[in-house]
C-alpha atoms as a PDB file:
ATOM      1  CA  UNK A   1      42.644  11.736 -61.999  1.00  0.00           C
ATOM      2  CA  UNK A   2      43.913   8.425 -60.612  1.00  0.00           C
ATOM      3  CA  UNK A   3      41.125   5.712 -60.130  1.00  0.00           C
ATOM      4  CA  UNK A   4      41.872   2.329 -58.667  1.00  0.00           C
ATOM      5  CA  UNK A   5      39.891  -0.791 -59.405  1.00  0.00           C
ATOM      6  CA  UNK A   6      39.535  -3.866 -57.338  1.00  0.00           C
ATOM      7  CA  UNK A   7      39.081  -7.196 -58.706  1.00  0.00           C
ATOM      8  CA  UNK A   8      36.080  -8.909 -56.639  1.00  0.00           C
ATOM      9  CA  UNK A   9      34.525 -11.138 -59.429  1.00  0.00           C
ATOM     10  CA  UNK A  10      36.382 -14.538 -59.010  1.00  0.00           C
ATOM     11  CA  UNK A  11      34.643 -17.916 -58.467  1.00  0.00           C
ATOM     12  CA  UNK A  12      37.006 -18.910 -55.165  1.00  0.00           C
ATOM     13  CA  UNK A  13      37.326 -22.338 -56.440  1.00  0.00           C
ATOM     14  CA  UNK A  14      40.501 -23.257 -54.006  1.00  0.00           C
ATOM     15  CA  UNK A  15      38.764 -21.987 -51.421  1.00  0.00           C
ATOM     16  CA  UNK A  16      35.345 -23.945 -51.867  1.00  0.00           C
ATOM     17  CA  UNK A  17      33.071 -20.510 -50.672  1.00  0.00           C
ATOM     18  CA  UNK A  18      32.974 -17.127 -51.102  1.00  0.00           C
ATOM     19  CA  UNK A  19      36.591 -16.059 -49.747  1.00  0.00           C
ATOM     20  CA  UNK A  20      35.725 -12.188 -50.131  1.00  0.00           C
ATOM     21  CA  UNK A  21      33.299 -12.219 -47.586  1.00  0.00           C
ATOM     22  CA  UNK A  22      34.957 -14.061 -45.071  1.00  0.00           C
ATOM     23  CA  UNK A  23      35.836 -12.428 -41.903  1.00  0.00           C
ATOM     24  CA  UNK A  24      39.050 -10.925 -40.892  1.00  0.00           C
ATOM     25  CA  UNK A  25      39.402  -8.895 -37.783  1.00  0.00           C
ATOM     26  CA  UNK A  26      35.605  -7.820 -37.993  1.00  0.00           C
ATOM     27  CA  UNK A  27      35.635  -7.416 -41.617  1.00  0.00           C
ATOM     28  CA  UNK A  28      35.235  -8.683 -45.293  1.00  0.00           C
ATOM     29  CA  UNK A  29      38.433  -9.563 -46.973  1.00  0.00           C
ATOM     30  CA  UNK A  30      37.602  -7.633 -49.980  1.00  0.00           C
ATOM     31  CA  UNK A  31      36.362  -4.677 -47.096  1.00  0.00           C
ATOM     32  CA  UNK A  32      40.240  -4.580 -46.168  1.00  0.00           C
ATOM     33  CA  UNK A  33      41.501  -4.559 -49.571  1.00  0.00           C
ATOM     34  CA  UNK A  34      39.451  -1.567 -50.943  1.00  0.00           C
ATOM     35  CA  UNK A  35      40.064   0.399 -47.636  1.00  0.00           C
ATOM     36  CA  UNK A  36      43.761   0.234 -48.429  1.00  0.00           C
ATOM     37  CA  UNK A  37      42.842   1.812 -51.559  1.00  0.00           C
ATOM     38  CA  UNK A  38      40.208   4.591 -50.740  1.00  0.00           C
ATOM     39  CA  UNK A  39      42.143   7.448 -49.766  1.00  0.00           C
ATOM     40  CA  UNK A  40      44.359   6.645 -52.488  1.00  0.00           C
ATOM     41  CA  UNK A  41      42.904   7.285 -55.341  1.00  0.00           C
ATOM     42  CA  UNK A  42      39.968   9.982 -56.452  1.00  0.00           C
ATOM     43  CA  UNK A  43      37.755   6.525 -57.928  1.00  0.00           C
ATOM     44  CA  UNK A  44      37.230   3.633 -57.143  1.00  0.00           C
ATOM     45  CA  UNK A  45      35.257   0.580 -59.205  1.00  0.00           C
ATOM     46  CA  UNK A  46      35.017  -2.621 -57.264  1.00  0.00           C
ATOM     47  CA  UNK A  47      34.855  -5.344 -60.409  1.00  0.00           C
ATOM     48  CA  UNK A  48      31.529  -7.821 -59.021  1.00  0.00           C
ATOM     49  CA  UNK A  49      30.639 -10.910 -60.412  1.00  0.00           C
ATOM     50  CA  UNK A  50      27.887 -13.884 -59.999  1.00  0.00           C
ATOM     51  CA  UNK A  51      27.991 -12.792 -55.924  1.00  0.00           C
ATOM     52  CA  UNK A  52      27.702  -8.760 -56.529  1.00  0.00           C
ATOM     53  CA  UNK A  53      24.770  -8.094 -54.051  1.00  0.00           C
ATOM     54  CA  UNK A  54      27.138 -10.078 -51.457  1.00  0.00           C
ATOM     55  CA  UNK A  55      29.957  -8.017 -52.250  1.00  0.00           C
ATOM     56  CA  UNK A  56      28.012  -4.456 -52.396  1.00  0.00           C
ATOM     57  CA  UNK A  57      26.610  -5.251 -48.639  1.00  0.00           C
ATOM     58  CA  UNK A  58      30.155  -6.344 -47.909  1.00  0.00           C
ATOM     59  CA  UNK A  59      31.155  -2.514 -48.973  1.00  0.00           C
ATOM     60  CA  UNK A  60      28.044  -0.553 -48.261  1.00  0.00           C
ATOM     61  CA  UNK A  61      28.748   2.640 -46.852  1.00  0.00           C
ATOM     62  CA  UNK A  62      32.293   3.437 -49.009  1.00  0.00           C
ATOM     63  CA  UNK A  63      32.547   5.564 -51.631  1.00  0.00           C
ATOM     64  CA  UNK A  64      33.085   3.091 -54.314  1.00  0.00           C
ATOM     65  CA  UNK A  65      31.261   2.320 -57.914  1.00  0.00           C
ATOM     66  CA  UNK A  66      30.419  -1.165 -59.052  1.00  0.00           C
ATOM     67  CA  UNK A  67      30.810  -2.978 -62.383  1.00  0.00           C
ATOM     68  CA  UNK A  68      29.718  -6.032 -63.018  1.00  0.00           C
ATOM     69  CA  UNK A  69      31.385  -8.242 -65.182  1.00  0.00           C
ATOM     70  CA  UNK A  70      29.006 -10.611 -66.828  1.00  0.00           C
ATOM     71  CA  UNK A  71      31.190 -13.380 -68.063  1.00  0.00           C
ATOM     72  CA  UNK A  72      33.473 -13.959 -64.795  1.00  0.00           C
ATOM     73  CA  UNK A  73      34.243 -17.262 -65.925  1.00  0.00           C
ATOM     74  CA  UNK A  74      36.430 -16.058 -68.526  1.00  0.00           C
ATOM     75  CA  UNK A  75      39.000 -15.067 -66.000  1.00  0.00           C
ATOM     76  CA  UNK A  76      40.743 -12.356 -64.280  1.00  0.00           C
ATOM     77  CA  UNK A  77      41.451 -10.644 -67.982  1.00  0.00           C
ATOM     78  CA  UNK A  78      37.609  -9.934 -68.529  1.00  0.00           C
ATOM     79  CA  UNK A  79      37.345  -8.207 -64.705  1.00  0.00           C
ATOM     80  CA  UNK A  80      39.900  -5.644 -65.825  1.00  0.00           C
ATOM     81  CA  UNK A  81      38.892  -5.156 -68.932  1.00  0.00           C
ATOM     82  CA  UNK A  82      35.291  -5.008 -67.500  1.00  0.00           C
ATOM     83  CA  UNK A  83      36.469  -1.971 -64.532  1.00  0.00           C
ATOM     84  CA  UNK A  84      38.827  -0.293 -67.107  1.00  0.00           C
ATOM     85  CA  UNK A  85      35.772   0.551 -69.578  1.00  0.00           C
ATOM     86  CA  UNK A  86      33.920   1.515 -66.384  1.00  0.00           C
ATOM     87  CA  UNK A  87      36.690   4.415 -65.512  1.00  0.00           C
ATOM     88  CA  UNK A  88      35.525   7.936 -66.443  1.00  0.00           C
ATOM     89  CA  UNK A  89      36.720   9.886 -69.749  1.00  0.00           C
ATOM     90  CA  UNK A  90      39.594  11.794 -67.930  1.00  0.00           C
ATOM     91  CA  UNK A  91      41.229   9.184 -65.833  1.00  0.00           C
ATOM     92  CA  UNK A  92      44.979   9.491 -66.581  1.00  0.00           C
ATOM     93  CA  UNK A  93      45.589   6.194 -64.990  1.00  0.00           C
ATOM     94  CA  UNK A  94      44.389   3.583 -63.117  1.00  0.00           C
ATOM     95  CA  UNK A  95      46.084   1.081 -60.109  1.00  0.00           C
ATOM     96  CA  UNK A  96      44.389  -1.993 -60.288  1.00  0.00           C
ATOM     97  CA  UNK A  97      45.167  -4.282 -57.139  1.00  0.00           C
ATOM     98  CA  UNK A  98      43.238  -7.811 -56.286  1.00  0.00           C
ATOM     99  CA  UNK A  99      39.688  -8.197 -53.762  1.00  0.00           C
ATOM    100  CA  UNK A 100      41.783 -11.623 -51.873  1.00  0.00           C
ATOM    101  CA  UNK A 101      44.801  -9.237 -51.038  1.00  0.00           C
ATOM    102  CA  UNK A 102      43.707  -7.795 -47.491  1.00  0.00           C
ATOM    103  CA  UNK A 103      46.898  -6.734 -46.394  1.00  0.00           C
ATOM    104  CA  UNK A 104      49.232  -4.997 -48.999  1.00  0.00           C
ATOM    105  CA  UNK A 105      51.575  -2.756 -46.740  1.00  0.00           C
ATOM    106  CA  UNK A 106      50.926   0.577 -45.877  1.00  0.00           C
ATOM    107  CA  UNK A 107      53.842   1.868 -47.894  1.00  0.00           C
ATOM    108  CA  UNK A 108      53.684   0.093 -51.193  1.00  0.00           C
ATOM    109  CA  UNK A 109      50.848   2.318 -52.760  1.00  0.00           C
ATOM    110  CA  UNK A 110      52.346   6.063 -52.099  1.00  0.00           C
ATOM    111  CA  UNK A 111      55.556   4.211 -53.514  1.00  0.00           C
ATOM    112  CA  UNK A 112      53.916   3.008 -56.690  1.00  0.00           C
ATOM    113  CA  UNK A 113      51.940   6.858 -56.800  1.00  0.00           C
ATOM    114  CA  UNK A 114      55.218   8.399 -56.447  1.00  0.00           C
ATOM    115  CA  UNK A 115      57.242   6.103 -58.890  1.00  0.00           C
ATOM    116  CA  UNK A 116      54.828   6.668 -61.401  1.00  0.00           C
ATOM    117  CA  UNK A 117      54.698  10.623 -61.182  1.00  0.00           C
ATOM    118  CA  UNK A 118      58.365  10.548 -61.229  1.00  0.00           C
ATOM    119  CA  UNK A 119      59.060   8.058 -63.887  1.00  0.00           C
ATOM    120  CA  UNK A 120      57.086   9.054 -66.817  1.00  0.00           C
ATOM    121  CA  UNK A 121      56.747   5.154 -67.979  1.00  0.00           C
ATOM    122  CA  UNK A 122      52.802   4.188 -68.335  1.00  0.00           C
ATOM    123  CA  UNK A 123      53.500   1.080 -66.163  1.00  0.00           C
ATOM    124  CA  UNK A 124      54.647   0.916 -62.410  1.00  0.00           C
ATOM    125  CA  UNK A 125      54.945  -2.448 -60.831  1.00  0.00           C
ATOM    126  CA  UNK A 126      55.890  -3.493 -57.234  1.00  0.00           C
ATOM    127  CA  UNK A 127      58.809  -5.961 -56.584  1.00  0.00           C
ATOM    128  CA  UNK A 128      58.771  -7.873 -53.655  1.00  0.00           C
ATOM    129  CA  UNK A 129      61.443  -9.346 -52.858  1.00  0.00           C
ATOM    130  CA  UNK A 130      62.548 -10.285 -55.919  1.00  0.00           C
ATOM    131  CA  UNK A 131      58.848 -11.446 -57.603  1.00  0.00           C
ATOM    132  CA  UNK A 132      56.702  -9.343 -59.376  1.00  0.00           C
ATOM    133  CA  UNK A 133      53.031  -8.588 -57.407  1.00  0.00           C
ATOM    134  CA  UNK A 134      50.350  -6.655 -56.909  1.00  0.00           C
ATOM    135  CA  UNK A 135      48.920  -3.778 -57.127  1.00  0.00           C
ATOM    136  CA  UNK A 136      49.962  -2.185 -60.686  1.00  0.00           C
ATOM    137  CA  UNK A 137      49.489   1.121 -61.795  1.00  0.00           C
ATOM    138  CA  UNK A 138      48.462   1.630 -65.790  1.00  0.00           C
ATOM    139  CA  UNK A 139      48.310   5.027 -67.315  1.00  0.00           C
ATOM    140  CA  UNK A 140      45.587   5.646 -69.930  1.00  0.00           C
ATOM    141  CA  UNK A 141      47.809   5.159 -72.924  1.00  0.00           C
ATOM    142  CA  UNK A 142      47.820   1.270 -71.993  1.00  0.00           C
ATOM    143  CA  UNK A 143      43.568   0.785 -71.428  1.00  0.00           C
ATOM    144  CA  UNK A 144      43.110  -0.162 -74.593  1.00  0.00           C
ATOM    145  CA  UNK A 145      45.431  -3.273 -74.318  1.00  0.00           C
ATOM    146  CA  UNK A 146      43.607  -3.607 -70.866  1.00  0.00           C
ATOM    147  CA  UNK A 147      40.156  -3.887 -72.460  1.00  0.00           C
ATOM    148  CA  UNK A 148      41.065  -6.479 -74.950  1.00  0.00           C
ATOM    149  CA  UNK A 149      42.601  -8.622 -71.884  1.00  0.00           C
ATOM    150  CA  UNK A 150      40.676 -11.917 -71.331  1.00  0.00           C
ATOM    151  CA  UNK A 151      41.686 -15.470 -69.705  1.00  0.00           C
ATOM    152  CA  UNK A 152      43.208 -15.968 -66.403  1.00  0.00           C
ATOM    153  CA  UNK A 153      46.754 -14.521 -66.773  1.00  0.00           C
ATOM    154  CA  UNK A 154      45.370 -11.075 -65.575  1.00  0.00           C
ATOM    155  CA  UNK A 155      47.345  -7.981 -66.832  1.00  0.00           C
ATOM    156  CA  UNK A 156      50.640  -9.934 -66.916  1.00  0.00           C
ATOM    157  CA  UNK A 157      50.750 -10.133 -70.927  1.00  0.00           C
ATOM    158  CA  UNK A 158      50.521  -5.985 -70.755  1.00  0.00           C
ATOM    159  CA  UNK A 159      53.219  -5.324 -68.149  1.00  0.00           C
ATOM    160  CA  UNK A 160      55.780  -8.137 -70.154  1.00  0.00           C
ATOM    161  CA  UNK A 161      54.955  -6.868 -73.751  1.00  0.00           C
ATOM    162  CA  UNK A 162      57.796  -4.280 -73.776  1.00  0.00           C
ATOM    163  CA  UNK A 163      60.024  -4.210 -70.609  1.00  0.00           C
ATOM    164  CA  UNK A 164      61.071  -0.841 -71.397  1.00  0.00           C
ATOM    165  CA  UNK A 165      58.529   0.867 -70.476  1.00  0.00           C
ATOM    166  CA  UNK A 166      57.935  -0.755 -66.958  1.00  0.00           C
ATOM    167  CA  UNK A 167      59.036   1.067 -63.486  1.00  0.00           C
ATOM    168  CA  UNK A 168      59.732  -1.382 -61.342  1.00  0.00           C
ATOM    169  CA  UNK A 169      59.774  -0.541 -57.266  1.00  0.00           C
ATOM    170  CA  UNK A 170      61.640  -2.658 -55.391  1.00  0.00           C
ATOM    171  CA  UNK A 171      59.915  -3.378 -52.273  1.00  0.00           C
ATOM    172  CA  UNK A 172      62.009  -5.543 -48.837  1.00  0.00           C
ATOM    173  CA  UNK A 173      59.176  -6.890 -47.564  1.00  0.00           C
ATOM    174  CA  UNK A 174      57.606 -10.220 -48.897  1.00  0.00           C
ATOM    175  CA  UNK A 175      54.725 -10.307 -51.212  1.00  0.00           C
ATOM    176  CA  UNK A 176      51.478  -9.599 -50.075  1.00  0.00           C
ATOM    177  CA  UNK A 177      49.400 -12.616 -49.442  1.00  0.00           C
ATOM    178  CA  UNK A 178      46.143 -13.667 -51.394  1.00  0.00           C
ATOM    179  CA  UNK A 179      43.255 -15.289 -49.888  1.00  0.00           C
ATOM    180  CA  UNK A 180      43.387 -18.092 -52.386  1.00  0.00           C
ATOM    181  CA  UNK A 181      43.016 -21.683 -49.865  1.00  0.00           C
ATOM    182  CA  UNK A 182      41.839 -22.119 -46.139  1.00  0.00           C
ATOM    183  CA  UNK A 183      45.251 -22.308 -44.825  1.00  0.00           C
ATOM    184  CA  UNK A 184      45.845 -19.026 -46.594  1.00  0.00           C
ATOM    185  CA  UNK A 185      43.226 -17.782 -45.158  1.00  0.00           C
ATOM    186  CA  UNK A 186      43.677 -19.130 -41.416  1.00  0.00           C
ATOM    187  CA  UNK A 187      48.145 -17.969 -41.882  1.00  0.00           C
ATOM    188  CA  UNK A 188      45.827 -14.231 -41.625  1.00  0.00           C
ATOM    189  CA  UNK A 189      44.449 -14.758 -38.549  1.00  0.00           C
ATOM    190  CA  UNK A 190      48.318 -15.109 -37.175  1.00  0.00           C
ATOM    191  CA  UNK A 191      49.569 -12.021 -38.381  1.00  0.00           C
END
C-alpha cells in the first residue's frame, strides 16, 4: 500500500494567522492540498498540531486519519516523523507532500507513482525546473531515518544522504507555490 501524509502542524509565523484555513476558491488551503492527494494514495494521515480541531473541521467529511504531533515547535522533522509512525504495518511507502502547497499540478503525483514503480530506488523526488520540491515519495526501507528526523530542515537530510539512491523527475513547470506570507497567499487568488 501507498499512504500519503500531509504536513498541517506548522505555527504560520510569516503569515501572522492560521494560513491552512484560509480561503481559496471556497476552500481551506490545506482542503486543496489533501484533495490533490486523496485518490492517490490508499491512506492518508493529515500531521495536526496546536490548531488540530481547526484543521479536522477544515477536512471533515474526507477520508483521512489524523496524528497529532505534540511538540510542533520542534519543526517540520518531528511532523514526519510524527505521520510516518502513524502509517500502518504494511505500507510499502509513503509520499509525503506539505498542508501550504494548494496547487501542486495535476501531473506531478502519477509521475512521482510511476517513477517510483519503475525505478526501484526507495526515494523519488520532483524537479522543477531545475530545484528540488515537493511532494517526495519514501519507501519503507527509509522510515526509520524518517522517524528520527527532527528540526526544521524537513526530510532534506534523508533525500541528500546518498544521492544514489534518489529518482529524480524532472518536471517543466515551476515549483509549486507555498502559502508561506500574505503576498503568497494573495499571488493565489491570480492564478
Amino acid at each position: 500500500m501507498i499512504a500519503g501524509i500531509v504536513l498541517a502542524a506548522g505555527f504560520a509565523r510569516r503569515m501572522g494567522r492560521q494560513k491552512l484555513l484560509l480561503q481559496l476558491q471556497g476552500k481551506p488551503v490545506v482542503r486543496w492540498a489533501v484533495e490533490r492527494l486523496l485518490s492517490r494514495v490508499e491512506d492518508l494521515v493529515v500531521v495536526t498540531g496546536r490548531d488540530e480541531a481547526s484543521v479536522r473541521e477544515g477536512l471533515a467529511g474526507l477520508a483521512v486519519r489524523f496524528a497529532l504531533n505534540p511538540r510542533p515547535q520542534e519543526g517540520q522533522g518531528s511532523s514526519i516523523a510524527v505521520g510516518v509512525a502513524a502509517l500502518t504495518p504494511w505500507t510499502r511507502a509513503v509520499l509525503i507532500a506539505l498542508g501550504d502547497q494548494p496547487r501542486t499540478p495535476d501531473p506531478v503525483v502519477p509521475a512521482l507513482l510511476a517513477a517510483f514503480a519503475r525505478s526501484g530506488k526507495p526515494i523519488v523526488v520532483p524537479v522543477f525546473q531545475g530545484v528540488q520540491g515537493t511532494p517526495v515519495i519514501f519507501a519503507r526501507d527509509v522510515f526509520p531515518e524518517l522517524r528520527r528526523l527532527t528540526g526544521d530542515g524537513g526530510a532534506r537530510s534523508v533525500v541528500d544522504a546518498l544521492p544514489a539512491r534518489v529518482e529524480r523527475v524532472a518536471f517543466d513547470l515551476p515549483m509549486p507555490p507555498d502559502v508561506d506570507t500574505p503576498e503568497d497567499y494573495a499571488k493565489l487568488h491570480v492564478q
